[in-house]
PDB file of N, CA and C in Angstrom:
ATOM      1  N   UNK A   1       0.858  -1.172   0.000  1.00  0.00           N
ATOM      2  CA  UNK A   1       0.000   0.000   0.000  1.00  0.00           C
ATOM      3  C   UNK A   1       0.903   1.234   0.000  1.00  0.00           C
ATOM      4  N   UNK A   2       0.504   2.274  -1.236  1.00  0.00           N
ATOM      5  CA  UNK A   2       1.886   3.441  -1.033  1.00  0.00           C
ATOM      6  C   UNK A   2       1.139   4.285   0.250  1.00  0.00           C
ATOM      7  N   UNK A   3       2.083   5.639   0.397  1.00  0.00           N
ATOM      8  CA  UNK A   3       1.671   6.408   1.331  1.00  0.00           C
ATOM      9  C   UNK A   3       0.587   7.015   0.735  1.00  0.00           C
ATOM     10  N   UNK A   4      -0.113   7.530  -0.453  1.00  0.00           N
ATOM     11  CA  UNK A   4      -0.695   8.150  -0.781  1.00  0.00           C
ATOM     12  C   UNK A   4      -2.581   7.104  -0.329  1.00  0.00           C
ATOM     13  N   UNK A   5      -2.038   5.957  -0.383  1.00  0.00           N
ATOM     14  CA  UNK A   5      -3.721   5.402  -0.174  1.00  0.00           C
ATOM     15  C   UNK A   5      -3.966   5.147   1.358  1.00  0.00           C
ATOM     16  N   UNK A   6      -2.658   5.220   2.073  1.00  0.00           N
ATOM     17  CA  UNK A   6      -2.323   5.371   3.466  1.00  0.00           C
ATOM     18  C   UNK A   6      -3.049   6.631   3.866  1.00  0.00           C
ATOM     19  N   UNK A   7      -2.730   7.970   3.749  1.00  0.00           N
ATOM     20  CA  UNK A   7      -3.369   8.633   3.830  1.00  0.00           C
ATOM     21  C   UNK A   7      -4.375   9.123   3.120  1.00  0.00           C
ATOM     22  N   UNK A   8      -4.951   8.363   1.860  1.00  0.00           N
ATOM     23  CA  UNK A   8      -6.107   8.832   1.834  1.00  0.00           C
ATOM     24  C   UNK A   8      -6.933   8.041   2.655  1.00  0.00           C
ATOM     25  N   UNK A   9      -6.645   6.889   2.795  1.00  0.00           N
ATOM     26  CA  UNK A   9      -7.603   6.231   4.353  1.00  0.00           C
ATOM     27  C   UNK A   9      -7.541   6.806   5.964  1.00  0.00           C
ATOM     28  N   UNK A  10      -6.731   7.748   6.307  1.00  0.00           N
ATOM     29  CA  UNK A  10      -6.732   8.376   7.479  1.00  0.00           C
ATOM     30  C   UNK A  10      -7.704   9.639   7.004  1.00  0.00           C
ATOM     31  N   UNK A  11      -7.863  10.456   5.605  1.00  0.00           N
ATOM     32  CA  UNK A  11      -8.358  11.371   5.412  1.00  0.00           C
ATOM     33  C   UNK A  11     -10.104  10.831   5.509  1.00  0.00           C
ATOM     34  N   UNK A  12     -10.344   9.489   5.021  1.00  0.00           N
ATOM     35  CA  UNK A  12     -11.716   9.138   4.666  1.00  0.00           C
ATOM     36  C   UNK A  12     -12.549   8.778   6.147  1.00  0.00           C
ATOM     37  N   UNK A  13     -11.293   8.837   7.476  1.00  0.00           N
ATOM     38  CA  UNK A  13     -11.587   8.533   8.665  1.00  0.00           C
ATOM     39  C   UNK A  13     -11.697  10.031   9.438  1.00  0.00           C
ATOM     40  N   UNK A  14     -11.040  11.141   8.846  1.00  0.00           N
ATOM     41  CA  UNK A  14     -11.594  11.933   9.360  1.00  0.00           C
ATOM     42  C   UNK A  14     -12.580  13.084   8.888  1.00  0.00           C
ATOM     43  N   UNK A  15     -12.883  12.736   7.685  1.00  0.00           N
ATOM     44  CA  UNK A  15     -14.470  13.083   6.996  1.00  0.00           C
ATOM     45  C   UNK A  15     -15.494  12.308   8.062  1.00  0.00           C
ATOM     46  N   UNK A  16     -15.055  11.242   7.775  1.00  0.00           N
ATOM     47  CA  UNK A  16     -16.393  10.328   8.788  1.00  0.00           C
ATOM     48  C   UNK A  16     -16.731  10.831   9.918  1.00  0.00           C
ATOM     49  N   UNK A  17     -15.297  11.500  11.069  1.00  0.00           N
ATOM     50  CA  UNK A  17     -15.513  12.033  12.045  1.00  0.00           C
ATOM     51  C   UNK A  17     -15.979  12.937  11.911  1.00  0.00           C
ATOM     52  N   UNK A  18     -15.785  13.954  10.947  1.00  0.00           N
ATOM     53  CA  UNK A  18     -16.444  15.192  10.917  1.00  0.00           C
ATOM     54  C   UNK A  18     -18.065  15.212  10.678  1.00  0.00           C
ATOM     55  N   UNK A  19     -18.158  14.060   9.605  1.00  0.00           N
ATOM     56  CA  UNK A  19     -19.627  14.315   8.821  1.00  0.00           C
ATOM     57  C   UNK A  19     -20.130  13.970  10.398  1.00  0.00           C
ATOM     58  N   UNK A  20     -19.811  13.116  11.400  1.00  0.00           N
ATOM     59  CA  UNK A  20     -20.752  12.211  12.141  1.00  0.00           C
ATOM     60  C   UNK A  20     -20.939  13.737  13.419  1.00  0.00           C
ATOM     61  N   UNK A  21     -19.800  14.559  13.645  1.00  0.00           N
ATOM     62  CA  UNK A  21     -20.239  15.278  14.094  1.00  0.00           C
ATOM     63  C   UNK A  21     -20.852  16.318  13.997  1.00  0.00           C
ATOM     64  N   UNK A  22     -21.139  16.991  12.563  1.00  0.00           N
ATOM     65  CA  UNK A  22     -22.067  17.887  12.433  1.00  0.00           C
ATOM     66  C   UNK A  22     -23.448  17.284  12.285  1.00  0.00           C
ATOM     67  N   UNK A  23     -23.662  15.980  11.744  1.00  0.00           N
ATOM     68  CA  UNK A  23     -24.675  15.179  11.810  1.00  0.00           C
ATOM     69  C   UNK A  23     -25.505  15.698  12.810  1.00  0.00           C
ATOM     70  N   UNK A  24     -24.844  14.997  14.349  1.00  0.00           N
ATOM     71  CA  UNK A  24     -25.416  14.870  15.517  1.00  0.00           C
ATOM     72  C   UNK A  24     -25.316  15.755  15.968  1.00  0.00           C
ATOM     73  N   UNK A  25     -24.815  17.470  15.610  1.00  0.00           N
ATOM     74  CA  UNK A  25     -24.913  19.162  16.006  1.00  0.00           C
ATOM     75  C   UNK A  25     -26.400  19.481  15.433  1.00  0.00           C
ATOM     76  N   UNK A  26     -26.761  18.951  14.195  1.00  0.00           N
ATOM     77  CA  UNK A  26     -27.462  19.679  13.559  1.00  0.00           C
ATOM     78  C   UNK A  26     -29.164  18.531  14.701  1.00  0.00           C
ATOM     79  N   UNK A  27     -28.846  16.955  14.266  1.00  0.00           N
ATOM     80  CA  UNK A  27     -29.606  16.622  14.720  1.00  0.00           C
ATOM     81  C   UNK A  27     -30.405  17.055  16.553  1.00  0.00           C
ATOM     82  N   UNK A  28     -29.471  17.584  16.955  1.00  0.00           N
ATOM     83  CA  UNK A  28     -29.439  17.865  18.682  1.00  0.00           C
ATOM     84  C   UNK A  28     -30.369  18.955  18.535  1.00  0.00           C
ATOM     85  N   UNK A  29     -29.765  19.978  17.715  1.00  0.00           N
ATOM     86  CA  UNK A  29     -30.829  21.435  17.823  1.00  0.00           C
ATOM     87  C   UNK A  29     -32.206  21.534  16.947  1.00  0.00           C
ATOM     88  N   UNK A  30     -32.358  20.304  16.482  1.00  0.00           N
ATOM     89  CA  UNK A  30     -33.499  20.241  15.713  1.00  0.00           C
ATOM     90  C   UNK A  30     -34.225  19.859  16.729  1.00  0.00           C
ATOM     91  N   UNK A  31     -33.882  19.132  17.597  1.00  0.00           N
ATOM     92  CA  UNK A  31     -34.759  18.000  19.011  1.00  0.00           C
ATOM     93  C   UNK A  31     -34.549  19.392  19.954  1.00  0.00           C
ATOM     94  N   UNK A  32     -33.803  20.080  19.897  1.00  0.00           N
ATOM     95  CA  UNK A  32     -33.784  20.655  21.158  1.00  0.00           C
ATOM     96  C   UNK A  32     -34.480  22.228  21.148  1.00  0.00           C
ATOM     97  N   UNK A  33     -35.653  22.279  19.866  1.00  0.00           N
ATOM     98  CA  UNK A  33     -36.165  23.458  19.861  1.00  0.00           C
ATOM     99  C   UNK A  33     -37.114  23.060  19.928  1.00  0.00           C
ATOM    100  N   UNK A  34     -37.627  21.675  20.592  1.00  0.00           N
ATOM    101  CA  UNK A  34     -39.297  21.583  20.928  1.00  0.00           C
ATOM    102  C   UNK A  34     -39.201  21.231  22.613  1.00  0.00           C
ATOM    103  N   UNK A  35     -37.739  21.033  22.978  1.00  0.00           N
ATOM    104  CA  UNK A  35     -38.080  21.479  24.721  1.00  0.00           C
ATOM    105  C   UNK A  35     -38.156  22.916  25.094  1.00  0.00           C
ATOM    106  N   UNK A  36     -39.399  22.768  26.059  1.00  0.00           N
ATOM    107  CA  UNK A  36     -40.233  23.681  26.859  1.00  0.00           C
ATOM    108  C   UNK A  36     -38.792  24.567  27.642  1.00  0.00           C
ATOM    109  N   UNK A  37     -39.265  25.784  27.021  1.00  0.00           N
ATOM    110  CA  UNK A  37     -38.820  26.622  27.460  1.00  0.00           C
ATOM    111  C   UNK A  37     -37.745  26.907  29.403  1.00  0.00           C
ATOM    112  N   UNK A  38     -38.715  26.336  30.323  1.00  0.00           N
ATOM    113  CA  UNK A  38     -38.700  25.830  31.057  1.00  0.00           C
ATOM    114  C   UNK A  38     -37.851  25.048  31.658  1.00  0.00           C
ATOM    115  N   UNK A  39     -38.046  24.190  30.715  1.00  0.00           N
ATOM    116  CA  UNK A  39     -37.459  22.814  31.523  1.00  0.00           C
ATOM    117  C   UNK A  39     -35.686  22.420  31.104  1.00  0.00           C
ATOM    118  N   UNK A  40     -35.128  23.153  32.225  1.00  0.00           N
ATOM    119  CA  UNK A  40     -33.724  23.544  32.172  1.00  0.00           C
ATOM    120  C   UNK A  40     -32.927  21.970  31.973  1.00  0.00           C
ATOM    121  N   UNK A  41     -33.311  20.660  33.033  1.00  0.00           N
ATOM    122  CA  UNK A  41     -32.861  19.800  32.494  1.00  0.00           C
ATOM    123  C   UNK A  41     -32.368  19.141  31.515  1.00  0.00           C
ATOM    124  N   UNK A  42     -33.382  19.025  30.662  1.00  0.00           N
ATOM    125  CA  UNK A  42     -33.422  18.594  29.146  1.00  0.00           C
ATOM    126  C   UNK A  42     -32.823  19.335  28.232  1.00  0.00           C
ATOM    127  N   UNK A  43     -32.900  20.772  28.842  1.00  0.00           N
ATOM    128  CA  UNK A  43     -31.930  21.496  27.922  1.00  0.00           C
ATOM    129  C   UNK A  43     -29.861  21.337  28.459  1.00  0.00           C
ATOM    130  N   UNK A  44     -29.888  20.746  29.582  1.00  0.00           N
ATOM    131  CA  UNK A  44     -28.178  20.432  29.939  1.00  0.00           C
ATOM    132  C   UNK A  44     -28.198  18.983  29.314  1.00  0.00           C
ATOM    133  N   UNK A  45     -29.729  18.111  29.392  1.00  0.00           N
ATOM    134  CA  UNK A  45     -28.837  16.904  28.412  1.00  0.00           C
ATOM    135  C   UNK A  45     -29.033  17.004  27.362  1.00  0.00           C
ATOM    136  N   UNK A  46     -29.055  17.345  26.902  1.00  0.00           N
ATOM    137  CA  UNK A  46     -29.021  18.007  25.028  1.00  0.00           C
ATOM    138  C   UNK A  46     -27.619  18.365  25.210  1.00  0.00           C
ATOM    139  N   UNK A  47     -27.377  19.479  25.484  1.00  0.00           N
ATOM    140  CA  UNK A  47     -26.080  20.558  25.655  1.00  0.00           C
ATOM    141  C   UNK A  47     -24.988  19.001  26.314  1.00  0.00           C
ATOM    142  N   UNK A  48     -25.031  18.400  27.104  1.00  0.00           N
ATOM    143  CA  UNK A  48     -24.108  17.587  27.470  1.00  0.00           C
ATOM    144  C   UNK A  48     -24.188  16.467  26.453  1.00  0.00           C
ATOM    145  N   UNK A  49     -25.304  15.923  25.475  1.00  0.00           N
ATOM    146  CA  UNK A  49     -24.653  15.270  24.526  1.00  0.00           C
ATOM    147  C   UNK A  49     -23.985  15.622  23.645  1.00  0.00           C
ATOM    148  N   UNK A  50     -24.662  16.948  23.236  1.00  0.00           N
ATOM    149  CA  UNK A  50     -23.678  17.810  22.111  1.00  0.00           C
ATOM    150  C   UNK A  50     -22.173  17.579  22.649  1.00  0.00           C
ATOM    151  N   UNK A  51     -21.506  17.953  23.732  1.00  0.00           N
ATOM    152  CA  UNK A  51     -20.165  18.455  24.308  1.00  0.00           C
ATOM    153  C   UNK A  51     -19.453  16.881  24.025  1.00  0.00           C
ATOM    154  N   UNK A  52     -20.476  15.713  24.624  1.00  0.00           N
ATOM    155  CA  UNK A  52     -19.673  14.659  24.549  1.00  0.00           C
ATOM    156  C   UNK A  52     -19.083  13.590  23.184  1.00  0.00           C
ATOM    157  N   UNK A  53     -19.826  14.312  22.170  1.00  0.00           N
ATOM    158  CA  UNK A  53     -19.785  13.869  20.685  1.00  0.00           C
ATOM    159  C   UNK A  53     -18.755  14.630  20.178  1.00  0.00           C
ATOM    160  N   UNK A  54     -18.563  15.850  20.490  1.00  0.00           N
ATOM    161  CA  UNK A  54     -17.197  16.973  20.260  1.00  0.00           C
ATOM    162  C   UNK A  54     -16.200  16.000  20.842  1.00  0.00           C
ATOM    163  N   UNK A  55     -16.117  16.122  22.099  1.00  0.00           N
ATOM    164  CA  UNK A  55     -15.076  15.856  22.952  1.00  0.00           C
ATOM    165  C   UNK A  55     -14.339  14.577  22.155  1.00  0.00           C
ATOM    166  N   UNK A  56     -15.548  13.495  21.886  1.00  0.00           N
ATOM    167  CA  UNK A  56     -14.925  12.360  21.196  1.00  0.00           C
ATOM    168  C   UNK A  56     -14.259  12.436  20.381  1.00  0.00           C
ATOM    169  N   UNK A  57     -14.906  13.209  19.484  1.00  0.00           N
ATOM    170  CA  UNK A  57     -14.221  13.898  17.969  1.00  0.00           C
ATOM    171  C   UNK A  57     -12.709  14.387  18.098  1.00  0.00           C
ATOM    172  N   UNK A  58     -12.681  15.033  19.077  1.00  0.00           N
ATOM    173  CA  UNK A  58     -11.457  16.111  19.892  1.00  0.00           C
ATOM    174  C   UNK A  58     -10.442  14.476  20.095  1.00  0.00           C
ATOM    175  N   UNK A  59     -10.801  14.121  20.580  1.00  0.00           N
ATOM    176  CA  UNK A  59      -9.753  12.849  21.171  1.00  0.00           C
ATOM    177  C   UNK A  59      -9.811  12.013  19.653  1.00  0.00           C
ATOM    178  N   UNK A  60     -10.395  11.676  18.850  1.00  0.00           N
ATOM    179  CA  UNK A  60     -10.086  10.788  17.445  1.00  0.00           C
ATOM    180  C   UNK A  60      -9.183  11.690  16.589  1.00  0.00           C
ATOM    181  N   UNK A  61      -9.757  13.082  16.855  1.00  0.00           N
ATOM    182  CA  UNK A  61      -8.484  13.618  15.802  1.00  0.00           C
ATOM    183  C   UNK A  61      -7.288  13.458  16.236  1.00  0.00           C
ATOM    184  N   UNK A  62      -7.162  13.554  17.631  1.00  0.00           N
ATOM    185  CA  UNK A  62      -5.608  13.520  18.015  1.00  0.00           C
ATOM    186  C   UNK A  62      -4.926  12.449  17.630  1.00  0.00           C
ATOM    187  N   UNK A  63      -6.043  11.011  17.836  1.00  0.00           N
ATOM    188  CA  UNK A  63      -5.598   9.676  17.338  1.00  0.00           C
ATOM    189  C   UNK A  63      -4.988   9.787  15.808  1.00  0.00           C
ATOM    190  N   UNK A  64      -6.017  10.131  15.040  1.00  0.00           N
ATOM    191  CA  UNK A  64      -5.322  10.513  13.596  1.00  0.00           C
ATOM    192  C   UNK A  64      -4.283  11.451  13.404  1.00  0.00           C
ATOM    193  N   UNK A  65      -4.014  12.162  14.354  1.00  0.00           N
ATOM    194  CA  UNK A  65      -2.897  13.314  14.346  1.00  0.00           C
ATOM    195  C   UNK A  65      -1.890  12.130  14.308  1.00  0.00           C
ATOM    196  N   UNK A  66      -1.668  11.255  15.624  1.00  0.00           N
ATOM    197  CA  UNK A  66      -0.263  10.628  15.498  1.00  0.00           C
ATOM    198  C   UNK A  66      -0.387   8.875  14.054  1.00  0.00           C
ATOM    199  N   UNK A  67      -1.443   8.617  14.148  1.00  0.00           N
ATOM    200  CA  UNK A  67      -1.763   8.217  12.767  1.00  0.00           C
ATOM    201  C   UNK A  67      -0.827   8.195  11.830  1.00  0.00           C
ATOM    202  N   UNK A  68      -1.211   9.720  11.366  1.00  0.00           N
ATOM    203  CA  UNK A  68      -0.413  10.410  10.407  1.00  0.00           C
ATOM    204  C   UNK A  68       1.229  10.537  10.303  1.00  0.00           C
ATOM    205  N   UNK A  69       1.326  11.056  11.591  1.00  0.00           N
ATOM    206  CA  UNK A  69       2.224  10.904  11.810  1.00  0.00           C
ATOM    207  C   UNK A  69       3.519   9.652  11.663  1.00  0.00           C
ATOM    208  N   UNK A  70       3.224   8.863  12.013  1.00  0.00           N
ATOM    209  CA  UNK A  70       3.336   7.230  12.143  1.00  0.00           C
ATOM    210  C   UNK A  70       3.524   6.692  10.355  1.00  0.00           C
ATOM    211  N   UNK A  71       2.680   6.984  10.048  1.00  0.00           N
ATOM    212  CA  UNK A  71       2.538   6.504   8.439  1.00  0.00           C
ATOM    213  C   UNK A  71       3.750   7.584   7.595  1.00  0.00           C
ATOM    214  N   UNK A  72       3.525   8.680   7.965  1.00  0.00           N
ATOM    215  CA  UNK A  72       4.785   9.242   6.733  1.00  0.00           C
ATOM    216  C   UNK A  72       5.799   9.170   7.300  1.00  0.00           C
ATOM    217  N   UNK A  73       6.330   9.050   8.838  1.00  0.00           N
ATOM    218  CA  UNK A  73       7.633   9.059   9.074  1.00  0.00           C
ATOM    219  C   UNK A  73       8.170   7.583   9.487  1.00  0.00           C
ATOM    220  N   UNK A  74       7.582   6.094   9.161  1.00  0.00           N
ATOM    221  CA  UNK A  74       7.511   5.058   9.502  1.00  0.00           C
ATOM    222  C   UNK A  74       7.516   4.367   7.934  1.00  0.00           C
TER     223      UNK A  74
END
């Protein structure tokens, strides 16, 4: 496998991460404009799933950071 299909498979892994997280940004605030004004709960677990789908994202890129790394200097 050259480096070039090497990294285009780390690139097609972090489209995936990306698409999956605007996915579930866009899907969150679509659900989260029919909780009641009110009801502060439901609005922190919304807001805390949003953060924890980032966060994941945040920690896979780093994975692909050394990935990358690994593959062109290896």
């Amino acid at each position: 496998m050259t480096l070039l299909h090497k990294l285009g498979l780390v690139l097609v892994a972090f489209l995936a991460i990306l698409v999956t997280v605007v996915w579930f940004a866009f899907r969150e605030r679509r659900l989260g404009k029919v909780i009641a004004y009110d009801d502060r709960a439901a609005q922190q677990a919304s807001d805390e799933r949003v953060l924890a789908v980032v966060m994941s994202a945040i920690f896979g890129g780093m994975v692909l950071a050394i990935l990358v790394g690994w593959i062109v200097f290896f």
